[in-house]
N, C-alpha and C. Protein backbone atom coordinates (compact mmCIF):
# COMPACT_ATOMS: atom_id res chain seq x y z
N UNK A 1 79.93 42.91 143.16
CA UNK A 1 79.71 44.33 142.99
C UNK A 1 80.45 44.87 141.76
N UNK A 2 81.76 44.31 141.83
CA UNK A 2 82.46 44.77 140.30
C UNK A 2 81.54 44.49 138.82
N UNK A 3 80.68 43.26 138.90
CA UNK A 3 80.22 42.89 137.78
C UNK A 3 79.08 43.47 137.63
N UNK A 4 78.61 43.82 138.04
CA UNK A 4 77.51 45.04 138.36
C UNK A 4 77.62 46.34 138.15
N UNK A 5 78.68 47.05 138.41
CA UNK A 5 79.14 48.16 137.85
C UNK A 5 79.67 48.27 136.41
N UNK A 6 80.47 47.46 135.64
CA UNK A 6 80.80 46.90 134.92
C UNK A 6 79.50 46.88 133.60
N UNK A 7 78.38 46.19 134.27
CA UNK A 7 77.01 46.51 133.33
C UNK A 7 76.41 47.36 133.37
N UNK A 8 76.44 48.37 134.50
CA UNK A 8 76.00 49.55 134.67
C UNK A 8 76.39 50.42 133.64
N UNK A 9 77.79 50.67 133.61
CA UNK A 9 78.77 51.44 132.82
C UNK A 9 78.34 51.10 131.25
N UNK A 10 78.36 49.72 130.85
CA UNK A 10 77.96 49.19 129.46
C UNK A 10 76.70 49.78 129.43
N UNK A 11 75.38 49.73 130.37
CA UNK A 11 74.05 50.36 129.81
C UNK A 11 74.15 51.84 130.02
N UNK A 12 74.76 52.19 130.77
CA UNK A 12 74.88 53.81 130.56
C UNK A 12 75.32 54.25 129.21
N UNK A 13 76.56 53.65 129.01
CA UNK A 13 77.41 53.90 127.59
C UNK A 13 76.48 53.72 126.57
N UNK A 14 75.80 52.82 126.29
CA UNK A 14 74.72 52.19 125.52
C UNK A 14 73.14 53.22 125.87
N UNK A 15 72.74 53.99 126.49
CA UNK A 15 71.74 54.97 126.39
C UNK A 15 72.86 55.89 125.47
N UNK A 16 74.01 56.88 126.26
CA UNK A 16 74.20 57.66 125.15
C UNK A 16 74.06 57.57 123.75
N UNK A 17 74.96 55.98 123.63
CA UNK A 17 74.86 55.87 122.30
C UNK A 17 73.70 55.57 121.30
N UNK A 18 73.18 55.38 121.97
CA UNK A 18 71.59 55.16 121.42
C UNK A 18 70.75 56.72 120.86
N UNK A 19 70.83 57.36 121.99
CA UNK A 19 69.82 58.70 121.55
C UNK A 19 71.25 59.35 120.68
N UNK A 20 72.30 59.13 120.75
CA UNK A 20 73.10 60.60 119.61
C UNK A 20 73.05 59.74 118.52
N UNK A 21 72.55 58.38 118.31
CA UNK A 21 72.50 58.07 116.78
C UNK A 21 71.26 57.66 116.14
N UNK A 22 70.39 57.80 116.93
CA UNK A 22 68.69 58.24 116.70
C UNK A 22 68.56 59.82 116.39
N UNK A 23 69.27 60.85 117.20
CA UNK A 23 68.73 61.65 117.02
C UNK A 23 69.79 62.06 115.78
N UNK A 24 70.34 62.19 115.17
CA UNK A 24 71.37 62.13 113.68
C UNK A 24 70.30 61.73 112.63
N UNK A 25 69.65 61.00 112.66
CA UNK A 25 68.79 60.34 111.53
C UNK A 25 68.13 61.46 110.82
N UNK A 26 67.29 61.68 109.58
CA UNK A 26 66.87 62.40 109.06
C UNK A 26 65.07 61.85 109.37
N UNK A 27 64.37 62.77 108.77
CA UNK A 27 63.26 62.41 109.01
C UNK A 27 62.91 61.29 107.41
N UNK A 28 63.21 61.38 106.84
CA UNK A 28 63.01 60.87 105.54
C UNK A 28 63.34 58.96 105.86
N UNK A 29 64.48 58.69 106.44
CA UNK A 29 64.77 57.76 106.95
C UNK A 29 63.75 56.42 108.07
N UNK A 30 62.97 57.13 108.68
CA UNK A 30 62.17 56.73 109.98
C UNK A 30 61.67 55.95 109.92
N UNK A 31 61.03 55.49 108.70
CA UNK A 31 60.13 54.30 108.43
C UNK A 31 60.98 52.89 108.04
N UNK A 32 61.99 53.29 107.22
CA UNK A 32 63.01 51.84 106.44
C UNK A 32 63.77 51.64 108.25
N UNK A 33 64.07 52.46 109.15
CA UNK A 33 64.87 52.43 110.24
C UNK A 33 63.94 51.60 111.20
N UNK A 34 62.31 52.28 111.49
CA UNK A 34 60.89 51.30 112.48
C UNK A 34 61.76 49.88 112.34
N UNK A 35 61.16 49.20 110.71
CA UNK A 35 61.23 47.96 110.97
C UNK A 35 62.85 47.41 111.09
N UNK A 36 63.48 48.06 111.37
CA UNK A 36 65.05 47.81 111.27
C UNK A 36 64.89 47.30 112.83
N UNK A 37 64.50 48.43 113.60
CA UNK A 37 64.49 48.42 115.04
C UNK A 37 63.45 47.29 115.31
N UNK A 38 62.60 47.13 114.32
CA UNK A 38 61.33 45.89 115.28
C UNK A 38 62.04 44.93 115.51
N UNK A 39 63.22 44.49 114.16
CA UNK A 39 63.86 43.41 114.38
C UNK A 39 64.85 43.16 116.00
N UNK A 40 65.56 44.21 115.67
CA UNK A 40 66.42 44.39 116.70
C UNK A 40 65.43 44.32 118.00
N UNK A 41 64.34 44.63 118.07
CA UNK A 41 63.10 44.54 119.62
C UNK A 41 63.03 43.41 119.52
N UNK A 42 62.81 42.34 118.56
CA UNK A 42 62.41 40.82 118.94
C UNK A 42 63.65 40.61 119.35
N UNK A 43 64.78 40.81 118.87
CA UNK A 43 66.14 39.72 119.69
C UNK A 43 66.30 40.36 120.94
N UNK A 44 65.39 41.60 121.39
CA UNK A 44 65.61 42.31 122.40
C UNK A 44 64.35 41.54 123.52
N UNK A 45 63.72 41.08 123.14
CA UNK A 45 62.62 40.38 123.54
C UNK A 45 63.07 39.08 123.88
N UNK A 46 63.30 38.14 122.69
CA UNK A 46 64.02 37.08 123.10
C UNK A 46 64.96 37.13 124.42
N UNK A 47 65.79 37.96 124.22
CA UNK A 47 66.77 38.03 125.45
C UNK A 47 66.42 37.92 126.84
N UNK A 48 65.71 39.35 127.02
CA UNK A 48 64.34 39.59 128.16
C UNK A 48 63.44 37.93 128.46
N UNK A 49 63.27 37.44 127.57
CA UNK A 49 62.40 36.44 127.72
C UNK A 49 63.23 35.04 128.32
N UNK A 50 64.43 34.82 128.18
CA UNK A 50 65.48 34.09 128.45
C UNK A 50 66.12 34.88 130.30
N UNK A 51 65.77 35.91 130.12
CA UNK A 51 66.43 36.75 131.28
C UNK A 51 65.60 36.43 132.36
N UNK A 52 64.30 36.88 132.31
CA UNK A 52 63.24 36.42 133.06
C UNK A 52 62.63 34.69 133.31
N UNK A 53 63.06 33.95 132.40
CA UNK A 53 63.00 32.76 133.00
C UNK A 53 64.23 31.66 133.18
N UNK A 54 65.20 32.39 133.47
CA UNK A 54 65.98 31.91 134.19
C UNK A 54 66.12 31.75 135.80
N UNK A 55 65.44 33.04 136.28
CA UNK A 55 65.63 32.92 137.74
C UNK A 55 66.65 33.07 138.22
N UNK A 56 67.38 33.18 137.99
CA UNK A 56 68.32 33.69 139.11
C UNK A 56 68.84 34.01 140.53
N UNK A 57 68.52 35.31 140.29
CA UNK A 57 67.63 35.56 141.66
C UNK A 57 66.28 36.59 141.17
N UNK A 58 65.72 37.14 142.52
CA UNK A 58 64.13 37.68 142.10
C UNK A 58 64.49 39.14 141.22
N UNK A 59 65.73 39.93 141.63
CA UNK A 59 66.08 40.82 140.81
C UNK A 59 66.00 40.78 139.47
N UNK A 60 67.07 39.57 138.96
CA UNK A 60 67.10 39.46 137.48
C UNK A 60 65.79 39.06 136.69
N UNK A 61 64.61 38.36 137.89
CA UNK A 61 63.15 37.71 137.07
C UNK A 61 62.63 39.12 136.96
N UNK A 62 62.32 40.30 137.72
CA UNK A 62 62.21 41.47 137.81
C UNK A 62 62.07 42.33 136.71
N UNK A 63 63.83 42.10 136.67
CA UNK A 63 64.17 43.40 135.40
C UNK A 63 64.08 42.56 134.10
N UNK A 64 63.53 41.23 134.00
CA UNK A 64 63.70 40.59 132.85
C UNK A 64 62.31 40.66 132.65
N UNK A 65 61.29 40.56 133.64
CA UNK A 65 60.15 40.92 132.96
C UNK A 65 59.51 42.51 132.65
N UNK A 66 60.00 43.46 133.18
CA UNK A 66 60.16 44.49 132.47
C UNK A 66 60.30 45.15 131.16
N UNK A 67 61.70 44.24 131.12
CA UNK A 67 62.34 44.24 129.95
C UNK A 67 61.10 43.45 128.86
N UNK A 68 60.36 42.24 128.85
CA UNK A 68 59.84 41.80 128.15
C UNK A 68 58.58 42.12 127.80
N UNK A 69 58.09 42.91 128.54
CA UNK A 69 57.03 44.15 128.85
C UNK A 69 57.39 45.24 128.02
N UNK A 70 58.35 46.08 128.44
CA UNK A 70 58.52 47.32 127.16
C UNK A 70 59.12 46.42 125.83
N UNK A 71 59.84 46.16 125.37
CA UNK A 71 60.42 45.27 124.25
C UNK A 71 59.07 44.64 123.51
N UNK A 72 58.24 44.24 124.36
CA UNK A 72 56.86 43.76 123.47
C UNK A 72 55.75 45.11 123.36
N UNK A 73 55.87 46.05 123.94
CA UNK A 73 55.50 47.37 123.91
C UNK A 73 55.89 47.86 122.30
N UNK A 74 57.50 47.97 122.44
CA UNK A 74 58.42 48.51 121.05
C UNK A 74 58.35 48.00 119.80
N UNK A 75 57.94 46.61 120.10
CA UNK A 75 57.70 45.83 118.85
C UNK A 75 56.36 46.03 118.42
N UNK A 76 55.25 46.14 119.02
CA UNK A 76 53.70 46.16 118.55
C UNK A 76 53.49 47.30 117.87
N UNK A 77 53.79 48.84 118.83
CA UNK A 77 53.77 49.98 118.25
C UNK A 77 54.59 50.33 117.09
N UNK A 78 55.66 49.66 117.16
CA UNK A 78 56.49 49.95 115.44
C UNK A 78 56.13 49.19 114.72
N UNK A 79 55.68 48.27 114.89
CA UNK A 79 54.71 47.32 113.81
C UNK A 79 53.60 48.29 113.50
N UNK A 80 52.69 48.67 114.26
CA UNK A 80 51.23 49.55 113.83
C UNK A 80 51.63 51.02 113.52
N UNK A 81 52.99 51.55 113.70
CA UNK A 81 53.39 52.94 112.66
C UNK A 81 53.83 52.37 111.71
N UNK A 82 54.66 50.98 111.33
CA UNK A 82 54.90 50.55 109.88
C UNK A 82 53.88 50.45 109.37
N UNK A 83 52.75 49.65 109.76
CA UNK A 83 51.60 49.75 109.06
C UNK A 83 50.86 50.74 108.65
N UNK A 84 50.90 51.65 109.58
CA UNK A 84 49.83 53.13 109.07
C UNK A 84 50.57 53.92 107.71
N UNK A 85 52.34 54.00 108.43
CA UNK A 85 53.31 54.73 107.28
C UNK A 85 52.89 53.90 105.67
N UNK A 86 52.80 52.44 106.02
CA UNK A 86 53.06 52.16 104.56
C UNK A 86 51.68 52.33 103.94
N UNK A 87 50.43 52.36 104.73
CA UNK A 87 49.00 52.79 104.32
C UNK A 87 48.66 54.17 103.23
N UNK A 88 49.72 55.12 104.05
CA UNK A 88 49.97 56.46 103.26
C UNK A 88 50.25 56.12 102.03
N UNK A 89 50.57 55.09 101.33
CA UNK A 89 51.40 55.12 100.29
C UNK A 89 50.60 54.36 99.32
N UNK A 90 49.43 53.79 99.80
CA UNK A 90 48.41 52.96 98.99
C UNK A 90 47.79 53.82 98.49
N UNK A 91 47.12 53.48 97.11
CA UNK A 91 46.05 53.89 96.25
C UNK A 91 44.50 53.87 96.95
N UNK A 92 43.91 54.85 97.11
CA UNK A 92 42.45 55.04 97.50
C UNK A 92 41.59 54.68 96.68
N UNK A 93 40.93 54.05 97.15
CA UNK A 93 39.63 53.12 95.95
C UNK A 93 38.39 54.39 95.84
């Protein structure tokens, strides 16, 4: 139960810190930051993907396929706004 709370506390701590240094960013920034974050979604994926086939118990296969579910969610869609953003920026034939 201690080690459990313990990660609780780390992912709680880790949402705050997440949205007060997303939401700080400028808008000008958003696009060089997408693929910053896609990266950071694949090792976030990887992880999830290691989490869920470990087994454990049925909890951790659970929240690991979740996890590998949104994380492959985060990565596709910031891939297809990098793509559209950098489209804006091409020459029209």
């Amino acid at each position: 139960m201690e080690v459990f709370v313990g990660v609780l506390t780390i992912f709680v701590l880790a949402i705050f810190v997440g949205f007060e240094v997303i939401t700080k960013v400028p808008p000008t920034l958003h696009t060089p930051l997408m693929s910053g974050s896609n990266a950071i979604s694949g090792i976030t994926l990887i992880g999830a993907l290691i989490s869920a086939g470990s087994q454990q118990t049925t909890l951790t296969t659970i929240l690991g396929f979740c996890a590998v579910v949104f994380a492959a969610i985060n990565v596709v869609g910031g891939f297809l706004v990098t793509n559209r953003m950098l489209q804006m920026f091409r020459k029209k034939d």
